[in-house]
C-alpha atoms as a PDB file:
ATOM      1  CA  UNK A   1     -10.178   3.152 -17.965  1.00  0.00           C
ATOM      2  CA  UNK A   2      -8.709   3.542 -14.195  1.00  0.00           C
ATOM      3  CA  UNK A   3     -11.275   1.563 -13.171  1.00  0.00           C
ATOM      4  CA  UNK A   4     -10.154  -0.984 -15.002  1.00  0.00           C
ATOM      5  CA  UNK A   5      -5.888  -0.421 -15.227  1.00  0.00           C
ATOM      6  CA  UNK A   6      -5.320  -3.425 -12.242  1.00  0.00           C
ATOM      7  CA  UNK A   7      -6.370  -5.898 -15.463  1.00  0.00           C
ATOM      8  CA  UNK A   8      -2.845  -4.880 -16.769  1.00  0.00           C
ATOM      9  CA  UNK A   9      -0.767  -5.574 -13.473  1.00  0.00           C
ATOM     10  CA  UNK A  10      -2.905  -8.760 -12.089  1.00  0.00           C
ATOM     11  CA  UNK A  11      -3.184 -10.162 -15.974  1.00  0.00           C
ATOM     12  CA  UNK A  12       0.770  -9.436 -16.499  1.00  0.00           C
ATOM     13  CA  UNK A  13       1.671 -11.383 -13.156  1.00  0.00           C
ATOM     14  CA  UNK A  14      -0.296 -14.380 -14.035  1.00  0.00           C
ATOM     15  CA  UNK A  15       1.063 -14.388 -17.612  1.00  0.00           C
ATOM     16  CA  UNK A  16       4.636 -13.977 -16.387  1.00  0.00           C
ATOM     17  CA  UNK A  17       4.555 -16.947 -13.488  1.00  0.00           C
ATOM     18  CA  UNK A  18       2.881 -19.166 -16.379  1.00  0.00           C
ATOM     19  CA  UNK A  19       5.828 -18.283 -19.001  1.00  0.00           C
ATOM     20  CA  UNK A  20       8.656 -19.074 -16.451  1.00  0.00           C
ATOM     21  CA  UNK A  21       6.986 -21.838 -13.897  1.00  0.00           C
ATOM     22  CA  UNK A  22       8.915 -24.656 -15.531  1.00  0.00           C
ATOM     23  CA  UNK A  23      12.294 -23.145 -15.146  1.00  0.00           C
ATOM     24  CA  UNK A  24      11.624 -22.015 -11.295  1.00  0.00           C
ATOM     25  CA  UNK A  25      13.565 -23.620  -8.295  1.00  0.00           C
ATOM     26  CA  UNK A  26      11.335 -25.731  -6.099  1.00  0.00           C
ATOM     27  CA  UNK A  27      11.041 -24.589  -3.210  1.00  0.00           C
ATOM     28  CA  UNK A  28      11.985 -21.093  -4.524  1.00  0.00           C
ATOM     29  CA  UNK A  29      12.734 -17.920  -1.777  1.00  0.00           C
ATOM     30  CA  UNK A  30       9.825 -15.616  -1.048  1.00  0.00           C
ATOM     31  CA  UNK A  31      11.140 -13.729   2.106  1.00  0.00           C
ATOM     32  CA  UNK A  32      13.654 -11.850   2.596  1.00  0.00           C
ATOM     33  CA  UNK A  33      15.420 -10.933   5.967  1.00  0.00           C
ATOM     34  CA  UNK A  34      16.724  -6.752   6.661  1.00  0.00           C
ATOM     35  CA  UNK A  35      19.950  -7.798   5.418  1.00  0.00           C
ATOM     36  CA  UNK A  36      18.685  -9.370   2.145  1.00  0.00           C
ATOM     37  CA  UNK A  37      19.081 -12.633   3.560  1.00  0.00           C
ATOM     38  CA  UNK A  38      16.316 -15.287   2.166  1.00  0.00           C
ATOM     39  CA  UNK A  39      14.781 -16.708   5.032  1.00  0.00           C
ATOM     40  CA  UNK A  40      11.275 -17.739   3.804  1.00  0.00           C
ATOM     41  CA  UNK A  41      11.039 -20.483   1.131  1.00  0.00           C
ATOM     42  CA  UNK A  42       7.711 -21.846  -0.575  1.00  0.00           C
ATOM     43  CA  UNK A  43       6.722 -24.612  -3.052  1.00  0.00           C
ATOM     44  CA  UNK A  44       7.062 -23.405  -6.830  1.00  0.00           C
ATOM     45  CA  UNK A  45       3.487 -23.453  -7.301  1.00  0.00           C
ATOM     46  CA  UNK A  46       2.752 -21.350  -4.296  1.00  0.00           C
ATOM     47  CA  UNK A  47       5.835 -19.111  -5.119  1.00  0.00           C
ATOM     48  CA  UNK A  48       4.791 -18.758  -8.819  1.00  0.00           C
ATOM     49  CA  UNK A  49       0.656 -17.636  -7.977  1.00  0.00           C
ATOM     50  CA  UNK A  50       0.078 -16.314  -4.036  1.00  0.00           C
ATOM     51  CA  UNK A  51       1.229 -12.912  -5.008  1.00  0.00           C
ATOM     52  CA  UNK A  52      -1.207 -12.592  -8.073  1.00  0.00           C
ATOM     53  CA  UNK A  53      -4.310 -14.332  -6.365  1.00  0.00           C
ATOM     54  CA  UNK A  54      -3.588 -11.697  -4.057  1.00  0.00           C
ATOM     55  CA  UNK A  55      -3.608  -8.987  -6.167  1.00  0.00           C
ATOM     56  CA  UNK A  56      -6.503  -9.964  -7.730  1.00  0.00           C
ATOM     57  CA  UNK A  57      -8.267 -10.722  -4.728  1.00  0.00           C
ATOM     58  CA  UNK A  58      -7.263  -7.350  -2.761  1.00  0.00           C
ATOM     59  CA  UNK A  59      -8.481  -5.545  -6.386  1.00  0.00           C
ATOM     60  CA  UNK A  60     -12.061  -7.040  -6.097  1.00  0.00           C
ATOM     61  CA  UNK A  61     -12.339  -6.855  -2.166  1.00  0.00           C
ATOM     62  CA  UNK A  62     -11.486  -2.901  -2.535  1.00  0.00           C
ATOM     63  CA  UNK A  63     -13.573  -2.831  -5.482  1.00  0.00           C
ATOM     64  CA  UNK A  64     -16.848  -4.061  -3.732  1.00  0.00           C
ATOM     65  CA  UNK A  65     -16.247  -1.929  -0.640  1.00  0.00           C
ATOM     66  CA  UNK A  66     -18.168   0.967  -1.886  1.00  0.00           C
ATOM     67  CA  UNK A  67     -21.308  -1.236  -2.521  1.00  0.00           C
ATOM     68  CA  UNK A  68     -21.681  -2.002   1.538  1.00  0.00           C
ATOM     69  CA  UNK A  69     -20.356   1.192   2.631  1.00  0.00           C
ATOM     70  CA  UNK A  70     -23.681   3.435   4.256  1.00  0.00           C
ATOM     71  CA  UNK A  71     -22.374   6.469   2.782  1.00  0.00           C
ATOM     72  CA  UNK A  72     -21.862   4.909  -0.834  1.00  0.00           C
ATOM     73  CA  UNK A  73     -22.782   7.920  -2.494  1.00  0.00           C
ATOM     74  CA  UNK A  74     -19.835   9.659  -1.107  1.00  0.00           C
ATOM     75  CA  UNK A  75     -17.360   8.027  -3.232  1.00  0.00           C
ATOM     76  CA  UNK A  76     -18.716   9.981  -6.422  1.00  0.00           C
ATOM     77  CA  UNK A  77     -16.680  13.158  -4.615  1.00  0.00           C
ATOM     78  CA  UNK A  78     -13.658  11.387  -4.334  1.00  0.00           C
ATOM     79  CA  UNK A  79     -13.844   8.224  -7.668  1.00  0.00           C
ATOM     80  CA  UNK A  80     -10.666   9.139  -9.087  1.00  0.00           C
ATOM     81  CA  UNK A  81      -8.630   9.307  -5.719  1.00  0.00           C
ATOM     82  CA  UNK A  82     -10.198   5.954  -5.041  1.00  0.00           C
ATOM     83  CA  UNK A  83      -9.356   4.171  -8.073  1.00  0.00           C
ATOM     84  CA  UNK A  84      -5.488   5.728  -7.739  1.00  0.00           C
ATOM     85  CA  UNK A  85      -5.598   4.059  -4.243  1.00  0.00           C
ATOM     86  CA  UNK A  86      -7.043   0.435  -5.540  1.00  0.00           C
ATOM     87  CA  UNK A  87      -4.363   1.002  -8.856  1.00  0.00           C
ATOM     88  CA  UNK A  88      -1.312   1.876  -6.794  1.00  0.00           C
ATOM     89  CA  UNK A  89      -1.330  -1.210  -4.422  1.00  0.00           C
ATOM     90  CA  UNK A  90      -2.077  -3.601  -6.919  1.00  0.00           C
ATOM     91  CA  UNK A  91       1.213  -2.165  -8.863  1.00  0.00           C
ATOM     92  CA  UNK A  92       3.227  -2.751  -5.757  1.00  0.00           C
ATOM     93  CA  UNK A  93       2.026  -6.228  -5.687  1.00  0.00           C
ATOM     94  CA  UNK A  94       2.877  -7.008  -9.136  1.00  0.00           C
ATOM     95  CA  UNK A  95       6.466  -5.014  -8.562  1.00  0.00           C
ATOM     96  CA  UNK A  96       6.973  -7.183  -5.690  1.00  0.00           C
ATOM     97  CA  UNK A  97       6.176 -10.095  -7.502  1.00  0.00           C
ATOM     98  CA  UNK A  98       8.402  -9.432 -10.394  1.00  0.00           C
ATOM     99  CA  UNK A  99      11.052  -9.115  -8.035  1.00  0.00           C
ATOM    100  CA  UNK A 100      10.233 -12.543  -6.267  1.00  0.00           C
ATOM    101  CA  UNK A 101      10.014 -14.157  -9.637  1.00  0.00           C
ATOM    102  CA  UNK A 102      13.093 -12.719 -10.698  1.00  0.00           C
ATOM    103  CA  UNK A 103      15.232 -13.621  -7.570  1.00  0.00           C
ATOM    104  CA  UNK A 104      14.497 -16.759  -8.305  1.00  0.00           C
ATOM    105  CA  UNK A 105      15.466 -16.870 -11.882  1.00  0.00           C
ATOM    106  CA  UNK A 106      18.305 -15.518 -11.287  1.00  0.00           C
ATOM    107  CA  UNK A 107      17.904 -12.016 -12.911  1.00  0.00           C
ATOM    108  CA  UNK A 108      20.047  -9.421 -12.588  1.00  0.00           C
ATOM    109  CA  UNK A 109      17.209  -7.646  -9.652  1.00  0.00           C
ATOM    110  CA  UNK A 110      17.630  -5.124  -6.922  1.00  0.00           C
ATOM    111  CA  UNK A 111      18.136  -6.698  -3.590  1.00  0.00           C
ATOM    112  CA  UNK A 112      14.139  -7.001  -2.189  1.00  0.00           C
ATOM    113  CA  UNK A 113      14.929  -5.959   1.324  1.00  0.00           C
ATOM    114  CA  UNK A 114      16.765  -2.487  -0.435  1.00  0.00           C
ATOM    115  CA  UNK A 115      13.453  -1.998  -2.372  1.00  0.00           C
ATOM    116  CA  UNK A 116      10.866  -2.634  -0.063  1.00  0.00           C
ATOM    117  CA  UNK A 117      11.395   1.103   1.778  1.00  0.00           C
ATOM    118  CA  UNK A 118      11.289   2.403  -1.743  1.00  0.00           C
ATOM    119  CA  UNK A 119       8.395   0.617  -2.990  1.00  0.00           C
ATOM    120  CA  UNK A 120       6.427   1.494   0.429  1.00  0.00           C
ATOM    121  CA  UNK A 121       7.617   5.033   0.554  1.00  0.00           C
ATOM    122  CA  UNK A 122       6.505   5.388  -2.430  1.00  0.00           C
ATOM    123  CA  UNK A 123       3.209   4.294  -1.613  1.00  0.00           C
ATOM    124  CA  UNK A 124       2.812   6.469   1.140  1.00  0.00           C
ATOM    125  CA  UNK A 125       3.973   9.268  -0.426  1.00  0.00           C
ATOM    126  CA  UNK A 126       0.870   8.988  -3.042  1.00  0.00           C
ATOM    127  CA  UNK A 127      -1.159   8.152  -0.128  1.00  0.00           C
ATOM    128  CA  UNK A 128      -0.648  11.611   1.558  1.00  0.00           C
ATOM    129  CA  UNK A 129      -1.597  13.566  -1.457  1.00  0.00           C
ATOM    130  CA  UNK A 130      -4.289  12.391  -1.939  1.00  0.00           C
ATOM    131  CA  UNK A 131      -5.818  11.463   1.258  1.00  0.00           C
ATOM    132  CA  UNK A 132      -7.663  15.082   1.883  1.00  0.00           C
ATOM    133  CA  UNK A 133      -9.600  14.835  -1.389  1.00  0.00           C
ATOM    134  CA  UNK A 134     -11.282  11.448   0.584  1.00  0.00           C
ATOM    135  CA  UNK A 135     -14.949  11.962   1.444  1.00  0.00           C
ATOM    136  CA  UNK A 136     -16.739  10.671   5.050  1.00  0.00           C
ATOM    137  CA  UNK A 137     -16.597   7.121   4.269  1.00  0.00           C
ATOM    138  CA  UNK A 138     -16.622   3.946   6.419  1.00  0.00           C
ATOM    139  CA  UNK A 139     -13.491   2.213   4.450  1.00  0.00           C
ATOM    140  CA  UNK A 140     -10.982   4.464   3.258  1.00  0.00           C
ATOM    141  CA  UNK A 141      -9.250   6.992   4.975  1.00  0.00           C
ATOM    142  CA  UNK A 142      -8.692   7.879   8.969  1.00  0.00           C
ATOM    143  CA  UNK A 143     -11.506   6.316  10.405  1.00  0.00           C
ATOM    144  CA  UNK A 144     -11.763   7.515  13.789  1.00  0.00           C
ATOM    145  CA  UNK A 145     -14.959   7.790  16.368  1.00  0.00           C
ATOM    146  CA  UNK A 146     -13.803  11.900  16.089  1.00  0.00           C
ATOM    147  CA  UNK A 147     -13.899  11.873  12.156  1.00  0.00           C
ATOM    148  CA  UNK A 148     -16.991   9.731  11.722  1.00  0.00           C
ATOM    149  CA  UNK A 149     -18.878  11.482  13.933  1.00  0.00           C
ATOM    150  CA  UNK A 150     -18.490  14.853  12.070  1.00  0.00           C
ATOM    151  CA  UNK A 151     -18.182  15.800   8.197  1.00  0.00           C
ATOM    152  CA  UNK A 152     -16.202  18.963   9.306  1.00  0.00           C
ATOM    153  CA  UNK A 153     -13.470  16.969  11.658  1.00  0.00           C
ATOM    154  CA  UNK A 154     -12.763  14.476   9.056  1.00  0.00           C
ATOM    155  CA  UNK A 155     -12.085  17.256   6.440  1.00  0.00           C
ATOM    156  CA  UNK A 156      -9.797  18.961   8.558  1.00  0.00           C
ATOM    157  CA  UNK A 157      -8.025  15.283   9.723  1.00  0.00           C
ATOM    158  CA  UNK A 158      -7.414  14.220   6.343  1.00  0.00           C
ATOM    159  CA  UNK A 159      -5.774  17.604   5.525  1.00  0.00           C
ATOM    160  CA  UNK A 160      -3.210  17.341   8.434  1.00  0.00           C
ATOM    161  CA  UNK A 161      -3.037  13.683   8.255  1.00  0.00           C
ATOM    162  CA  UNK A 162      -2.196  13.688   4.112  1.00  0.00           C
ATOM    163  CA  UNK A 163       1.016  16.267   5.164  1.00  0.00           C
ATOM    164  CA  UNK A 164       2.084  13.399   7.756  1.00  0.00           C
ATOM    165  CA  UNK A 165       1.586  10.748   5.433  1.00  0.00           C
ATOM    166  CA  UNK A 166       3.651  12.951   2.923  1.00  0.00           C
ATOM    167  CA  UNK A 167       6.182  13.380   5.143  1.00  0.00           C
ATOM    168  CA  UNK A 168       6.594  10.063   6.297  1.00  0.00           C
ATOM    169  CA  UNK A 169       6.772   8.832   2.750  1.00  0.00           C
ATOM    170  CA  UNK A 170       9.579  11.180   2.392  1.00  0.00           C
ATOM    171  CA  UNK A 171      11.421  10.318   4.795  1.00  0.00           C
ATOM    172  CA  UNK A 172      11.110   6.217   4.085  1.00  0.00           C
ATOM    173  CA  UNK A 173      12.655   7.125   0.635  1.00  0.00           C
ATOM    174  CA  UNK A 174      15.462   9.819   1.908  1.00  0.00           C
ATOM    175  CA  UNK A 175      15.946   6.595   4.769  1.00  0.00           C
ATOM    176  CA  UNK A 176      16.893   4.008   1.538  1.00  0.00           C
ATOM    177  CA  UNK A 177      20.442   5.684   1.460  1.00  0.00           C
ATOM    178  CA  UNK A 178      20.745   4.493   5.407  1.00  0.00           C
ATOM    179  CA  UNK A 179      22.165   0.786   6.042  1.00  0.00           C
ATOM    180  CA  UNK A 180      18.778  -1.462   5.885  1.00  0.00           C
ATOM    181  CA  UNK A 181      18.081  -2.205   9.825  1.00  0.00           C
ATOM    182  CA  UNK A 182      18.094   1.273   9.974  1.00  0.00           C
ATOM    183  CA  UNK A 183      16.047   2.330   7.149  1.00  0.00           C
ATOM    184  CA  UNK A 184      13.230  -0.174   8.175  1.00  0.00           C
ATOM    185  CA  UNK A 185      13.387   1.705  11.799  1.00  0.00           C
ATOM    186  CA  UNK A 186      12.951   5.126  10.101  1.00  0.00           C
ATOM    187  CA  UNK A 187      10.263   3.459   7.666  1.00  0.00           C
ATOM    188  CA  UNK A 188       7.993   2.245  10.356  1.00  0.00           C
ATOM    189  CA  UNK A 189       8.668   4.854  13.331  1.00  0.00           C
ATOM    190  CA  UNK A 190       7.357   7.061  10.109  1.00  0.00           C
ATOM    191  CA  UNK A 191       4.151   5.177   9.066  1.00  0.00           C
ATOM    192  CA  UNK A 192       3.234   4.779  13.406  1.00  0.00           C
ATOM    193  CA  UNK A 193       4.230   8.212  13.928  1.00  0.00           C
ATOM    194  CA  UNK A 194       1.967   9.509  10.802  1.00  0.00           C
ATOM    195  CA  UNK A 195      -0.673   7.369  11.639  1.00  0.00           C
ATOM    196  CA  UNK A 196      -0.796   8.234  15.455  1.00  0.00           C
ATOM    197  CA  UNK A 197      -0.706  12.167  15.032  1.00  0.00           C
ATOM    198  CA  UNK A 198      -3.611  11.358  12.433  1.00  0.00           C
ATOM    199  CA  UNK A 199      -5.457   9.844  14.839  1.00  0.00           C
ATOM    200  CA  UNK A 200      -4.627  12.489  17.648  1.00  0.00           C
ATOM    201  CA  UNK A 201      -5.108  15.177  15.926  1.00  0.00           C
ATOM    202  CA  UNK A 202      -8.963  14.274  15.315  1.00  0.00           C
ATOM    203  CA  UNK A 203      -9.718  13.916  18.684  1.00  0.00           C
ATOM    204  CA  UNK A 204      -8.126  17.134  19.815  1.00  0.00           C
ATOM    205  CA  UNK A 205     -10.401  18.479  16.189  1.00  0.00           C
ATOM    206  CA  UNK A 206     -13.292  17.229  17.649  1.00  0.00           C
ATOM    207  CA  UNK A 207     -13.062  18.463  20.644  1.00  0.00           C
ATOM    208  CA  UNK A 208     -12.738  22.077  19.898  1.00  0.00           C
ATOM    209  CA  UNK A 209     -15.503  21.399  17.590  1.00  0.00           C
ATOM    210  CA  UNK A 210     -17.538  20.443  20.910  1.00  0.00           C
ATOM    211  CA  UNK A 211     -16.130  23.440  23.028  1.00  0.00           C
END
């Protein structure tokens, strides 16, 4: 059935542009400035469909990476962490593109550029958890020369690197309570800072692995 869920999400998008494209605003806003500001307009039709093509597109693109991945049979350890993975960013698309839709309609919606450090923090946040149940694999995960090389570095990577990601996803949420320019300052100083002592601390795991 998880394999599967993104049918709900991509299908619902789709079904929701159709339902509403006659009453949308041509061009309608699709971008949003820090302050909330729309500075990014696009024709209705392109308004109404980029954001499910994409979801659908990013849902079959993820789901076909296993197939050309050299260690495919890795991804039997790790299925269900996977499939939460492929799941949760096809939600955020769909999210986002309620939100879009909705803006433009007029609905009573939260203000994108507010939502966008909750939506990603989120994300991140279910990122970290999972990220140390993620087997040696040549698409998901940190993919580094140190953790690629060896089964034992990657194990130990993706444990410290899911408590970064954790905490950065943390911190994007706790940074939603900050004026915006600020909170998109603490959101991506957190996702470079997670990523970088990720990628770091595999190296430095390696190399005591070669001493």
């Amino acid at each position: 059935m998880r394999k599967w869920y993104p049918v709900i999400p991509v299908a619902g998008a789709f079904l929701l542009s159709a339902a509403v494209y006659s009453r949308l605003p041509d061009p309608m806003a699709t971008h949003w400035g820090v302050d909330g500001t729309a500075n990014g307009y696009s024709s209705r039709l392109v308004g109404a469909f980029v954001m499910p093509v994409m979801a659908l597109a990013i849902w079959g693109f993820m789901r076909g990476l296993p197939y050309i991945d050299p260690r495919r049979a890795n991804y039997a350890k790790f299925q269900g962490t996977y499939d939460l993975m492929v799941n949760a960013v096809v939600t955020l698309l769909a999210l986002l593109h309620v939100m879009v839709i909705g803006r433009a309609l007029g609905w009573p919606m939260p203000d994108v550029g507010r939502m966008a450090p909750v939506l990603v923090g989120t994300l991140i946040l279910i990122l970290g958890n999972v990220m140390p149940r993620a087997r040696p694999n040549w698409w998901f995960g940190i993919r580094t020369p140190w953790t690629l090389s060896s089964d034992t570095v990657w194990t130990k990577t993706h444990r410290v690197g899911g408590y970064l990601m954790a905490a950065a996803g943390v911190v994007t949420l706790l940074s939603t309570f900050l004026p915006a320019r600020q909170a998109y300052v603490v959101l991506m100083t957190a996702i470079v800072g997670a990523s970088l002592g990720s990628v770091v601390y595999s190296y430095f795991a390696w190399r005591k692995e070669q001493a």
